[in-house]
N, C-alpha and C. Protein backbone atom coordinates (compact mmCIF):
# COMPACT_ATOMS: atom_id res chain seq x y z
N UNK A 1 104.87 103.74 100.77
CA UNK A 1 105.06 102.30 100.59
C UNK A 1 106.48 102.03 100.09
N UNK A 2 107.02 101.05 100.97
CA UNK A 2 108.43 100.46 100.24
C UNK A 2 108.36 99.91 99.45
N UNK A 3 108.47 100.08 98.12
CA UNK A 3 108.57 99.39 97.05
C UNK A 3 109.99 98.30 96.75
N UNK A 4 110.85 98.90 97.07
CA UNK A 4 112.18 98.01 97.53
C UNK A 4 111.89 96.96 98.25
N UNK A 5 111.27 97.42 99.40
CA UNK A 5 111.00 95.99 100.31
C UNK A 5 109.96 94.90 99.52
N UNK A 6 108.78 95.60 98.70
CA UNK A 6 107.92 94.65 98.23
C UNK A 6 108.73 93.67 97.08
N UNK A 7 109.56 94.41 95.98
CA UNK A 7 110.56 93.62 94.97
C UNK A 7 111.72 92.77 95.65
N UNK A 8 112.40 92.84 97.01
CA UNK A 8 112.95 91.95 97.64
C UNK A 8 112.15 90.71 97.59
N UNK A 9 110.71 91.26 98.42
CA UNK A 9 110.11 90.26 99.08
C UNK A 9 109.91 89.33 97.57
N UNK A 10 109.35 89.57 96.37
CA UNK A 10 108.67 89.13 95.40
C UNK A 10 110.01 87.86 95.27
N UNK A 11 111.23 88.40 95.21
CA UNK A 11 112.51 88.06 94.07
C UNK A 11 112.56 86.75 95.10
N UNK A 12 112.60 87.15 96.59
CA UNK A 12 113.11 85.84 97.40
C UNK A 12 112.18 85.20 97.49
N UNK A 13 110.59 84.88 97.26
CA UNK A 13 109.98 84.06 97.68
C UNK A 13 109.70 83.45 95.78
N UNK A 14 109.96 83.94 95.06
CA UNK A 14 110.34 83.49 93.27
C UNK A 14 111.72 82.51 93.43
N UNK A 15 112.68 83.03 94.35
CA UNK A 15 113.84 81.98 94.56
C UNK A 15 113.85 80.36 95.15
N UNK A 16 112.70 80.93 96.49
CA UNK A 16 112.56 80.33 97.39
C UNK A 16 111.54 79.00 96.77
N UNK A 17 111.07 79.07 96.22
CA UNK A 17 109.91 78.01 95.51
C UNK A 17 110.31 77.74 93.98
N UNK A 18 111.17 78.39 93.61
CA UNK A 18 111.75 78.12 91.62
C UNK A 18 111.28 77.10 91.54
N UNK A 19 111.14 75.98 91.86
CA UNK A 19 111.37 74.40 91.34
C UNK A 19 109.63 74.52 91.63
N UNK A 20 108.94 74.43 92.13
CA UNK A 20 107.31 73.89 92.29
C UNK A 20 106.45 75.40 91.31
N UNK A 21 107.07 76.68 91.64
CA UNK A 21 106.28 77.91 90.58
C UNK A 21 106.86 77.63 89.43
N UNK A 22 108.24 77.11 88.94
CA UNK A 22 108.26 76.79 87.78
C UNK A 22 107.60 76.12 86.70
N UNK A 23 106.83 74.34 87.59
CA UNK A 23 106.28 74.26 87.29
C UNK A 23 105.10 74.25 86.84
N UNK A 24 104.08 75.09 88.49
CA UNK A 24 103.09 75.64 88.17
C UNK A 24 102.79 76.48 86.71
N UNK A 25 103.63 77.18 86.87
CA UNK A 25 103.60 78.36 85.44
C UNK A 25 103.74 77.92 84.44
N UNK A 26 104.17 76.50 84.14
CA UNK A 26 104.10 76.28 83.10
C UNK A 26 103.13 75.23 82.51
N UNK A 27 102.84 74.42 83.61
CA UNK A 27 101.30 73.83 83.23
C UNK A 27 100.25 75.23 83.53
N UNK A 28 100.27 76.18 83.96
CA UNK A 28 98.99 77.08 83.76
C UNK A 28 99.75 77.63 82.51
N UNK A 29 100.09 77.40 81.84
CA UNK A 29 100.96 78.31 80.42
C UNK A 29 99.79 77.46 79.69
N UNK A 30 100.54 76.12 79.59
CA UNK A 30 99.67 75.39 78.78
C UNK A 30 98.62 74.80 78.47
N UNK A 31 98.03 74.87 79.73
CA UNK A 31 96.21 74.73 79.77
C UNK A 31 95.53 75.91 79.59
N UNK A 32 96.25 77.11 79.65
CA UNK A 32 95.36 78.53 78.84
C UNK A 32 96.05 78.54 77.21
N UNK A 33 96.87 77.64 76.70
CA UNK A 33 96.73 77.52 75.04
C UNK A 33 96.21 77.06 74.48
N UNK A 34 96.66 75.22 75.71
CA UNK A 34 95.28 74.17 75.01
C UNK A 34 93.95 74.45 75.18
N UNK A 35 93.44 75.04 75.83
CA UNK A 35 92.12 76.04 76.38
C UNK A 35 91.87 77.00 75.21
N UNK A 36 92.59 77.22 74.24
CA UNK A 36 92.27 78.71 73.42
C UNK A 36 92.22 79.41 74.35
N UNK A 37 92.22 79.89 75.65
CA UNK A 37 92.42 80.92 76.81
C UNK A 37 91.36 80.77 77.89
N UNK A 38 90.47 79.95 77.39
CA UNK A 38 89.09 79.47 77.95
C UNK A 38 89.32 79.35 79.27
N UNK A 39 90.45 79.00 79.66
CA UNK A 39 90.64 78.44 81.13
C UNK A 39 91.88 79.43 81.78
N UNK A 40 92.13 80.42 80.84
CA UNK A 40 93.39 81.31 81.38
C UNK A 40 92.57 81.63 82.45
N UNK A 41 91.19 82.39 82.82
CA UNK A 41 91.06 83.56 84.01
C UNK A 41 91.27 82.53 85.32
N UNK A 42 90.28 80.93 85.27
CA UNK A 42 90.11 80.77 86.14
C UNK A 42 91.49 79.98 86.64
N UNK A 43 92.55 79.09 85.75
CA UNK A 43 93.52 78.92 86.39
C UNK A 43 94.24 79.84 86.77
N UNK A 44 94.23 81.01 86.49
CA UNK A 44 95.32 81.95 87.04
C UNK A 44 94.64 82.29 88.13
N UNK A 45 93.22 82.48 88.56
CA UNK A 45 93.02 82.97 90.02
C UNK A 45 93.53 81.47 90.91
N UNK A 46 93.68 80.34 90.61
CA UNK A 46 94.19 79.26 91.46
C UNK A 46 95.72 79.66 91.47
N UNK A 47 96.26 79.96 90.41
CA UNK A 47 97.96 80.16 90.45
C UNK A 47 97.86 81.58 91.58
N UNK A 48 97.24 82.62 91.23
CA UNK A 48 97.40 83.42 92.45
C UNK A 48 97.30 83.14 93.70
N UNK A 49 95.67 82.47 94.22
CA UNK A 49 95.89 81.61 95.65
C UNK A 49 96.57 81.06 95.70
N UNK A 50 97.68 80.11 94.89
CA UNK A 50 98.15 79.25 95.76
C UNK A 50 99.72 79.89 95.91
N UNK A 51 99.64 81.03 95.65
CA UNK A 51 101.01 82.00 95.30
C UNK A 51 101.01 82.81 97.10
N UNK A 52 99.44 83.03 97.23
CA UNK A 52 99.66 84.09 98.04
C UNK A 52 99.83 82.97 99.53
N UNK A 53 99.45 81.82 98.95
CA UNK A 53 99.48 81.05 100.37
C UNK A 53 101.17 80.60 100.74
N UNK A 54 101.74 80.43 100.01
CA UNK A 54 102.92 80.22 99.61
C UNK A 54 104.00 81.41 100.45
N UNK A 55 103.44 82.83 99.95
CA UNK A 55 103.80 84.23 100.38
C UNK A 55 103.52 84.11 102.44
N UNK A 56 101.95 83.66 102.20
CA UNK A 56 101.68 83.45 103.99
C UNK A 56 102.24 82.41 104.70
N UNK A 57 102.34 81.49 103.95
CA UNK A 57 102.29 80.22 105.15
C UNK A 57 103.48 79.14 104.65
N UNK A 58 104.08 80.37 103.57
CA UNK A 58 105.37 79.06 103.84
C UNK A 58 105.20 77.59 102.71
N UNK A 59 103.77 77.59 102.16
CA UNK A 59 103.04 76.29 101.60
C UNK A 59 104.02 76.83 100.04
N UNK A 60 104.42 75.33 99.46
CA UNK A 60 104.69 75.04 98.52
C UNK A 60 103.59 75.16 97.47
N UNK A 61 103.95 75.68 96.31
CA UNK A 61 102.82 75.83 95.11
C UNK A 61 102.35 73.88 94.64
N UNK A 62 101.38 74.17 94.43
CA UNK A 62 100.87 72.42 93.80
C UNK A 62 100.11 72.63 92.48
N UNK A 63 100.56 71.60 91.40
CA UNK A 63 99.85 71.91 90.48
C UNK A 63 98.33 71.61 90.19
N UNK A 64 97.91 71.03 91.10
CA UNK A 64 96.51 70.84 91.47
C UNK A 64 95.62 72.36 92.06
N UNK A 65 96.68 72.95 92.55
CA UNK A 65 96.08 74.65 92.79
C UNK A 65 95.51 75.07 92.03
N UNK A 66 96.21 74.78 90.48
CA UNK A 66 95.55 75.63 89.29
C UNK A 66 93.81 75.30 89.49
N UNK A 67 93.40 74.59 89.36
CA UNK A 67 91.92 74.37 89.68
C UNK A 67 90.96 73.87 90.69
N UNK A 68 91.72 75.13 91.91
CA UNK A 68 90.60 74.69 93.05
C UNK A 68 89.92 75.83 92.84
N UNK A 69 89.53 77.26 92.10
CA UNK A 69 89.14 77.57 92.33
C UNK A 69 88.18 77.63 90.64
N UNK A 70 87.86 76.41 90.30
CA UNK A 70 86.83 76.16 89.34
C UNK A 70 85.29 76.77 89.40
N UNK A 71 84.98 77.13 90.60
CA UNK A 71 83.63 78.40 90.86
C UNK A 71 83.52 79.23 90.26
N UNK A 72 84.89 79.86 90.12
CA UNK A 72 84.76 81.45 89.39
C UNK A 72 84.84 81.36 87.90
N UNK A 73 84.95 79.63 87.15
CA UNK A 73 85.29 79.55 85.90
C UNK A 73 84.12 81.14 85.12
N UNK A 74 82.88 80.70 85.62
CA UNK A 74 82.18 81.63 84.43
C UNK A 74 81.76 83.14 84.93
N UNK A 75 81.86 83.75 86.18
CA UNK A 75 82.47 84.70 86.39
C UNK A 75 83.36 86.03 85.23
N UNK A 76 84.65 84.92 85.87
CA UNK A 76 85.94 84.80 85.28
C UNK A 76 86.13 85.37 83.88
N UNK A 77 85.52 84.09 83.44
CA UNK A 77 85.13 83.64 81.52
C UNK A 77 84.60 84.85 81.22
N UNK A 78 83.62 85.20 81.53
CA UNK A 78 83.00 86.35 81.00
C UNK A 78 83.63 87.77 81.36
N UNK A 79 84.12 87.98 82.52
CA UNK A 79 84.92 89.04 82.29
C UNK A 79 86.13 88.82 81.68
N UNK A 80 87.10 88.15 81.63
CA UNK A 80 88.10 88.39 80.48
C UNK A 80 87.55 88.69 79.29
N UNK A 81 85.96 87.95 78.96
CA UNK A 81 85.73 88.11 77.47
C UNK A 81 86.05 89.56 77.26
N UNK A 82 85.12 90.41 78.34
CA UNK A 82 84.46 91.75 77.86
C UNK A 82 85.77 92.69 77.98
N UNK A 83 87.28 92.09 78.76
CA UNK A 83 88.41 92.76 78.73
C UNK A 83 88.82 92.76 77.63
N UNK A 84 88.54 91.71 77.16
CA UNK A 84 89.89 91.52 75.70
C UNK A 84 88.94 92.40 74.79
N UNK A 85 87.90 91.89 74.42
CA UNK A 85 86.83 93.09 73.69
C UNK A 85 87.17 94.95 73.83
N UNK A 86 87.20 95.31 74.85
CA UNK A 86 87.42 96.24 75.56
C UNK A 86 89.03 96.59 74.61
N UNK A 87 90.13 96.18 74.89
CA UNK A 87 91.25 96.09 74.24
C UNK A 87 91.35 96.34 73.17
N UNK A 88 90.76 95.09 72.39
CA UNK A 88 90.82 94.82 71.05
C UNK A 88 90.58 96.40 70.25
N UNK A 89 89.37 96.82 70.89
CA UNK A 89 88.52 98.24 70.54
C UNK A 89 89.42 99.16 70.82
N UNK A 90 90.50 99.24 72.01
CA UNK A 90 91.49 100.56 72.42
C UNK A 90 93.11 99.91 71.41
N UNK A 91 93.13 98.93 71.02
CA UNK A 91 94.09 98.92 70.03
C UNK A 91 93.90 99.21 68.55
N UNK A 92 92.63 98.69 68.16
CA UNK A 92 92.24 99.52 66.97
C UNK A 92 91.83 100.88 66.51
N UNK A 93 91.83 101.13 67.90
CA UNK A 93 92.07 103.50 67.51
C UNK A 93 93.76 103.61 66.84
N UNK A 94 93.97 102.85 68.11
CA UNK A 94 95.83 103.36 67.72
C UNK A 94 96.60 102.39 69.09
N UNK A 95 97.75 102.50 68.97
CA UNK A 95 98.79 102.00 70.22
C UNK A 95 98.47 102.57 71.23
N UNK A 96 98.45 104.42 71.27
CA UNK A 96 98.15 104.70 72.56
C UNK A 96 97.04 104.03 73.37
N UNK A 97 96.11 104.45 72.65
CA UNK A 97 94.54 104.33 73.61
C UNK A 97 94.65 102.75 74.14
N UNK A 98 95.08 101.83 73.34
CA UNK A 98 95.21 100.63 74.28
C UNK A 98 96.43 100.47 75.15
N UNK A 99 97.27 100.99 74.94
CA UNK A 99 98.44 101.01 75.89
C UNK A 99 97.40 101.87 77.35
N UNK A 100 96.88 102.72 77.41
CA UNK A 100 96.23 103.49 77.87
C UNK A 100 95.60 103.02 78.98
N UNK A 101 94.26 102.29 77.74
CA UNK A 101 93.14 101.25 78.35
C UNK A 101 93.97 100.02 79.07
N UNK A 102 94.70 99.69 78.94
CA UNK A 102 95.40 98.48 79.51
C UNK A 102 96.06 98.89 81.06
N UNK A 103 96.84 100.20 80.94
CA UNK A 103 97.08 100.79 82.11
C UNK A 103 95.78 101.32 83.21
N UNK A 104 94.76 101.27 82.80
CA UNK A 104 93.84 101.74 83.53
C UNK A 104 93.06 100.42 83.72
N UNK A 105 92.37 99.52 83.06
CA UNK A 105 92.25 97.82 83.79
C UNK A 105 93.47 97.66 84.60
N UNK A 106 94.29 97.58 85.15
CA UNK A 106 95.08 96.53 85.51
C UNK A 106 95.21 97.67 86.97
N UNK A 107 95.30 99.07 86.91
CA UNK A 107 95.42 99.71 87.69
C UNK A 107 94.15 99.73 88.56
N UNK A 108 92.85 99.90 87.99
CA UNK A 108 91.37 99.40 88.48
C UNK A 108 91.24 98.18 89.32
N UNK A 109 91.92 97.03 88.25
CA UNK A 109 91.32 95.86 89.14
C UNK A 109 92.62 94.73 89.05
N UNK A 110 93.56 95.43 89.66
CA UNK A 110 94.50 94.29 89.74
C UNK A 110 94.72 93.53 91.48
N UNK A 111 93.45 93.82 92.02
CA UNK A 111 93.09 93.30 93.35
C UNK A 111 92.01 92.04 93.11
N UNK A 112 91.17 92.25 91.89
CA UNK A 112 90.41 91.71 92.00
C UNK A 112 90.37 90.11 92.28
N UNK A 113 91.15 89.60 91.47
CA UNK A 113 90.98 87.96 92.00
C UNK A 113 91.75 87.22 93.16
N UNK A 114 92.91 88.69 93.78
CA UNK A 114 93.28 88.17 94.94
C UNK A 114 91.98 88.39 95.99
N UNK A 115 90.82 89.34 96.18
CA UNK A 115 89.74 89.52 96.60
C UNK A 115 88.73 88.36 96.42
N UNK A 116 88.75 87.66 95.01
CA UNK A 116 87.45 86.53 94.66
C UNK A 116 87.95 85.73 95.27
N UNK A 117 89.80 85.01 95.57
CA UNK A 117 90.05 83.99 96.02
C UNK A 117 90.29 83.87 97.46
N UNK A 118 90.89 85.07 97.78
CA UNK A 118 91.22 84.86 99.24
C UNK A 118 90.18 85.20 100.25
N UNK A 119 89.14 86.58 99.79
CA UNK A 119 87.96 86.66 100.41
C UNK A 119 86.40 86.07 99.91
N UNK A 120 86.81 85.69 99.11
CA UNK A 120 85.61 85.07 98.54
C UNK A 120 84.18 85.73 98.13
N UNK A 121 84.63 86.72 97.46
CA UNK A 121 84.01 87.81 97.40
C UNK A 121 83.36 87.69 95.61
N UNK A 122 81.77 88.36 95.70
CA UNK A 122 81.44 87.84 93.98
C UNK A 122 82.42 89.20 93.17
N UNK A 123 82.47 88.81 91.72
CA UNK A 123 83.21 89.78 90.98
C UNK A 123 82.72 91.13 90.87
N UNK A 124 81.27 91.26 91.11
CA UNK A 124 81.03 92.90 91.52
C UNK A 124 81.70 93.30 92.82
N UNK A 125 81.39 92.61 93.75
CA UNK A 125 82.07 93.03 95.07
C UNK A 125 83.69 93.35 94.63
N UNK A 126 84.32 92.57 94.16
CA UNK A 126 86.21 92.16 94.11
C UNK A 126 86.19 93.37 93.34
N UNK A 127 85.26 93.48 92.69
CA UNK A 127 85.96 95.21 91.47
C UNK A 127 85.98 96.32 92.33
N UNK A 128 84.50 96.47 93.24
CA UNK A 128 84.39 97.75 93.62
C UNK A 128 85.58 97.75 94.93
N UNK A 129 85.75 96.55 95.57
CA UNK A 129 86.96 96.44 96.49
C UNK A 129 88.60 96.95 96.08
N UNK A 130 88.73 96.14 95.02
CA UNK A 130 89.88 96.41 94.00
C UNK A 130 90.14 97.75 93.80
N UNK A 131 88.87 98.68 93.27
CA UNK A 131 88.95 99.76 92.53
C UNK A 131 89.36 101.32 93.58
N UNK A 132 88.54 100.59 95.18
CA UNK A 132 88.88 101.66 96.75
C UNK A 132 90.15 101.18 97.03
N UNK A 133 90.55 99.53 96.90
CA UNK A 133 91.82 99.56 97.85
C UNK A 133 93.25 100.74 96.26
N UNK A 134 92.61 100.31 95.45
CA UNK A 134 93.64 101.10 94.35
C UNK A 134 93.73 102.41 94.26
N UNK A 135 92.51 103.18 95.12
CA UNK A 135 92.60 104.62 94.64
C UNK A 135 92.98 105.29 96.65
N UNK A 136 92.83 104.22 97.58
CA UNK A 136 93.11 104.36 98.47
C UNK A 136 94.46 105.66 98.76
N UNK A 137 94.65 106.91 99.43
CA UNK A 137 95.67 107.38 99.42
C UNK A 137 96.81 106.61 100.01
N UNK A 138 98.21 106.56 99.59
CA UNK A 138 98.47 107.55 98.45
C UNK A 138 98.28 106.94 97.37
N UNK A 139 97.27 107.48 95.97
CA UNK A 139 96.94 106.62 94.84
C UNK A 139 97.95 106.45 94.63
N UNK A 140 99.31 107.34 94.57
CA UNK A 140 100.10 107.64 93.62
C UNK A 140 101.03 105.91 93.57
N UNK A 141 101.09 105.22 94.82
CA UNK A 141 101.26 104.26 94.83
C UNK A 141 101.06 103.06 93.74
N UNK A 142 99.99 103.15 93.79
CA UNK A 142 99.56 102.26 92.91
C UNK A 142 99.78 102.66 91.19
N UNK A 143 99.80 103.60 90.59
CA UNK A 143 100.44 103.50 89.80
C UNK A 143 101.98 103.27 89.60
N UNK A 144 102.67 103.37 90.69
CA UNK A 144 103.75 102.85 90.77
C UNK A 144 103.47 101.15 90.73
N UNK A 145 103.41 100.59 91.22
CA UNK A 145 102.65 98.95 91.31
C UNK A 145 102.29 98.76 90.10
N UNK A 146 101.29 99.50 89.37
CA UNK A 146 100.64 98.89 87.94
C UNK A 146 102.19 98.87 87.10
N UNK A 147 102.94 100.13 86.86
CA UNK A 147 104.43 100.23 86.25
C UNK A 147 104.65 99.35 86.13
N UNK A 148 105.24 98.75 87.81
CA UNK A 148 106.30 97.35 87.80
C UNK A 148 105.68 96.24 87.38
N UNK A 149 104.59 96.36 87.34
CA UNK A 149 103.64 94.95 87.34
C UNK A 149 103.52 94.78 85.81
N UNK A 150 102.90 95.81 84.54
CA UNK A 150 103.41 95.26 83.68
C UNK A 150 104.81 95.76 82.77
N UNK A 151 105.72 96.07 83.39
CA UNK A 151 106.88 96.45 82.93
C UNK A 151 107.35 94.50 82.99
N UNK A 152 107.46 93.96 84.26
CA UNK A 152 107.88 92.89 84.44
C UNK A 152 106.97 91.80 83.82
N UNK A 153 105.76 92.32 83.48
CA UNK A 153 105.30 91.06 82.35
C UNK A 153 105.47 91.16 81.31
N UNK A 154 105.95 92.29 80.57
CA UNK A 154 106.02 92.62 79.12
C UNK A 154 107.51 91.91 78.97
N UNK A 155 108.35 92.38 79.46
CA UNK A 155 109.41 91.41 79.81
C UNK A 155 109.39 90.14 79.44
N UNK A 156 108.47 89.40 80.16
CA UNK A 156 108.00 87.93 79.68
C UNK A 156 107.73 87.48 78.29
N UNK A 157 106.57 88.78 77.96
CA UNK A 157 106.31 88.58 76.80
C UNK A 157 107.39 88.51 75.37
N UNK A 158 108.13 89.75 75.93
CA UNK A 158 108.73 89.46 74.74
C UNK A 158 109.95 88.31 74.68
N UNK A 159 110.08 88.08 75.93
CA UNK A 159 111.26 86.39 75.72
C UNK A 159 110.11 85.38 76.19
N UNK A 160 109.55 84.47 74.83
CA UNK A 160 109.15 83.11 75.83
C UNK A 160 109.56 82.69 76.85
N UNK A 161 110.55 82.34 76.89
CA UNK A 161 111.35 81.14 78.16
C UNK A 161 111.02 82.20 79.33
N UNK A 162 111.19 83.34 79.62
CA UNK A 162 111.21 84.47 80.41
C UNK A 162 109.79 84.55 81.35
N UNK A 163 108.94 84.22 80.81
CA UNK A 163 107.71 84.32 81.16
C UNK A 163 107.52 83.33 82.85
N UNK A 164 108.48 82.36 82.25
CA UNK A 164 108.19 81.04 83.57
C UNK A 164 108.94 81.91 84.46
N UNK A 165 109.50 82.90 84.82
CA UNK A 165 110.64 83.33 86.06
C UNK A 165 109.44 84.96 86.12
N UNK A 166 109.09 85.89 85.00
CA UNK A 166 108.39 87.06 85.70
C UNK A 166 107.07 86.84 85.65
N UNK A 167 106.36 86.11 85.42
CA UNK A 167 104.80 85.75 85.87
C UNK A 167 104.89 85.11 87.53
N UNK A 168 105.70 84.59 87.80
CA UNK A 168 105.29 84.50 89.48
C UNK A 168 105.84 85.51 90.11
N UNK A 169 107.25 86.44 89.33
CA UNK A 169 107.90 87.55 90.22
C UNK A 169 106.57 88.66 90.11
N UNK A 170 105.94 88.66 88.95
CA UNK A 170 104.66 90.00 89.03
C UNK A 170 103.44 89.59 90.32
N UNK A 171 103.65 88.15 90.11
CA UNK A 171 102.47 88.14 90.69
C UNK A 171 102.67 87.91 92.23
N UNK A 172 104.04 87.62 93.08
CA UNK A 172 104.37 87.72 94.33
C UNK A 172 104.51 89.29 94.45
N UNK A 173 104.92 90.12 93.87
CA UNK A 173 105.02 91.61 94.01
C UNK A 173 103.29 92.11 94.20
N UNK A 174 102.58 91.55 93.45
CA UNK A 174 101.03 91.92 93.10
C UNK A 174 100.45 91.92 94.95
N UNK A 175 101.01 90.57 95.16
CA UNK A 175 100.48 89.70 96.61
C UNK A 175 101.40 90.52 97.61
N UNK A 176 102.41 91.11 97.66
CA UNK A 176 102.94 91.16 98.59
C UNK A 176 102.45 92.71 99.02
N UNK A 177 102.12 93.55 98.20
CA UNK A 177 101.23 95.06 97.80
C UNK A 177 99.57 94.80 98.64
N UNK A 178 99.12 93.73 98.20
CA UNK A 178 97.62 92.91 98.71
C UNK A 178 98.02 93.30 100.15
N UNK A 179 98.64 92.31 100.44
CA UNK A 179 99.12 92.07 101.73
C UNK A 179 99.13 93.63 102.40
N UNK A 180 100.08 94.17 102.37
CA UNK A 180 100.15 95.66 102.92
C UNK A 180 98.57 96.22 103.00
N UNK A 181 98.37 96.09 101.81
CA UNK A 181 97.12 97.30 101.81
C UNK A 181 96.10 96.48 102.54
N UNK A 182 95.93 94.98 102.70
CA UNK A 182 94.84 94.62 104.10
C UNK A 182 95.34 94.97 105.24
N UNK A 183 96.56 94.86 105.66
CA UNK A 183 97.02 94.91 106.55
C UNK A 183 96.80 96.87 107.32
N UNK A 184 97.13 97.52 106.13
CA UNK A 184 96.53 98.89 106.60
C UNK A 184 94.87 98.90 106.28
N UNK A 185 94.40 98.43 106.14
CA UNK A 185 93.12 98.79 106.02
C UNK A 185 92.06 97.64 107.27
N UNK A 186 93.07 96.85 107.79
CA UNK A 186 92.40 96.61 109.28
C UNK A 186 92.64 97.35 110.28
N UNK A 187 94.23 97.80 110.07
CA UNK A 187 94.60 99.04 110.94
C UNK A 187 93.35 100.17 111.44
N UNK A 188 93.04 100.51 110.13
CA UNK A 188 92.29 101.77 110.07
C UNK A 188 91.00 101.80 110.52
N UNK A 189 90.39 100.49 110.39
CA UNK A 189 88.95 99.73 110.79
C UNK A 189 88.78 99.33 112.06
N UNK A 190 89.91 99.24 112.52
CA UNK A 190 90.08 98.49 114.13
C UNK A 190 89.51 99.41 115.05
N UNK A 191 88.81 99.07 115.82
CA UNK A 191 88.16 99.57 116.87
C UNK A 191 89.40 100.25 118.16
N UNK A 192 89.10 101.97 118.36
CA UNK A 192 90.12 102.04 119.23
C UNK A 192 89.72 101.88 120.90
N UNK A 193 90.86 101.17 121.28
CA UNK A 193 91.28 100.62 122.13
C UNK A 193 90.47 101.63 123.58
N UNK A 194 89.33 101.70 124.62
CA UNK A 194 88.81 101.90 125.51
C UNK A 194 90.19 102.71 125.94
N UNK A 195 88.97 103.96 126.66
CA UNK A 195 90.06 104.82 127.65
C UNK A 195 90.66 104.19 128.88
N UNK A 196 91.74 104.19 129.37
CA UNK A 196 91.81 103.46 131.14
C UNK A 196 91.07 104.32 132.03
N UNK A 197 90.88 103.56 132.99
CA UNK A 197 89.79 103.53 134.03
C UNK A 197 89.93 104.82 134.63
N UNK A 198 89.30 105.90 135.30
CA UNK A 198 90.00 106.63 136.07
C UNK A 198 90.90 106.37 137.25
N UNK A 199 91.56 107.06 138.34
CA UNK A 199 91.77 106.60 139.23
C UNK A 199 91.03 106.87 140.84
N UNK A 200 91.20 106.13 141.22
CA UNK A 200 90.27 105.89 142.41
C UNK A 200 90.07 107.36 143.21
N UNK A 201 88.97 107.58 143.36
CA UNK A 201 88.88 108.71 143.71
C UNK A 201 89.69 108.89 145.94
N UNK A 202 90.10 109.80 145.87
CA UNK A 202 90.92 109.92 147.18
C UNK A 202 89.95 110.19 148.56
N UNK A 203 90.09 109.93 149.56
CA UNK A 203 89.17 109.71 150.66
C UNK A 203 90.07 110.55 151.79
């Protein structure tokens, strides 16, 4: 996998839309604070669709995206709960084990809500999908992907202002990785193509 080509692709289509993902990201900033986080899972699976449509078709981000995909609110809700729980428990051993645990969620299921939104798939399905297209050979890939993915959000984290420019660059890199790996995995599924006919037998 080109990883070069996928961080091009991320940086120019983060250029290409600055002014409408800017603001997306920052009304989904602030409806997962004013939310206490309540509403982080399910607006961010709308900020992802409307990221990856953006990536396909050219479509401008809208801040009305953040909540078309209000279905998966309790889904959603309940799995972030049992993530952060999950966390909370691998940061209170020590730094590693949640640095750890955090690398292994995100490496597991960082397909998953491009799977709930774009295929419409329930959250058992999107995990166990998430969890084959991630271990798919070459795995080794994908831990490369999880790296950049939160190398470039930690980034964010630690500069506020920063966050509005690498939360759509992680998450067009996230989509543009999606992309590839459907794209080889219809390859691989596709029915091959009938033998040609013989030729006419000679008289």
């Amino acid at each position: 996998m080109d990883f070069k080509e996928h961080v091009v692709t991320a940086w120019q289509n983060t250029l290409k839309f600055i002014g409408p993902v800017l603001i997306l990201t920052l009304v989904q900033v602030i409806v997962s604070i004013c939310s206490l986080g309540i509403l982080a899972p399910v607006t961010m699976a709308g900020y992802t669709q409307s990221l990856l449509r953006a990536l396909r078709e050219g479509r401008e981000p809208d801040v009305k995206d953040l909540f078309s995909e209000m279905r998966l609110f309790l889904p959603l809700a309940l799995f972030g709960f049992l993530v952060m729980m999950a966390l909370v428990v691998g940061f209170k051993m020590l730094i590693l084990p949640g640095i750890l645990m955090t690398g292994c969620l995100v490496f597991g299921t960082i397909y998953m809500i491009p799977l709930m939104t774009d295929k419409e798939l329930g959250i058992m399905d999107a995990l166990k999908e998430s969890w084959a297209m991630a271990t798919r050979e070459p795995w080794t890939d994908q831990i490369i992907l999880t790296v950049l993915y939160l190398v470039i959000l930690s980034l964010g984290g630690s500069v506020f202002v920063a966050i509005f420019f690498t939360q759509p660059l992680a998450t067009f890199l996230l989509l543009s990785v999606y992309e590839e790996r459907l794209q080889n995995e219809q390859h691989l599924t596709a029915p091959a193509s009938p033998p040609p006919p013989p030729p006419p037998a000679e008289r």
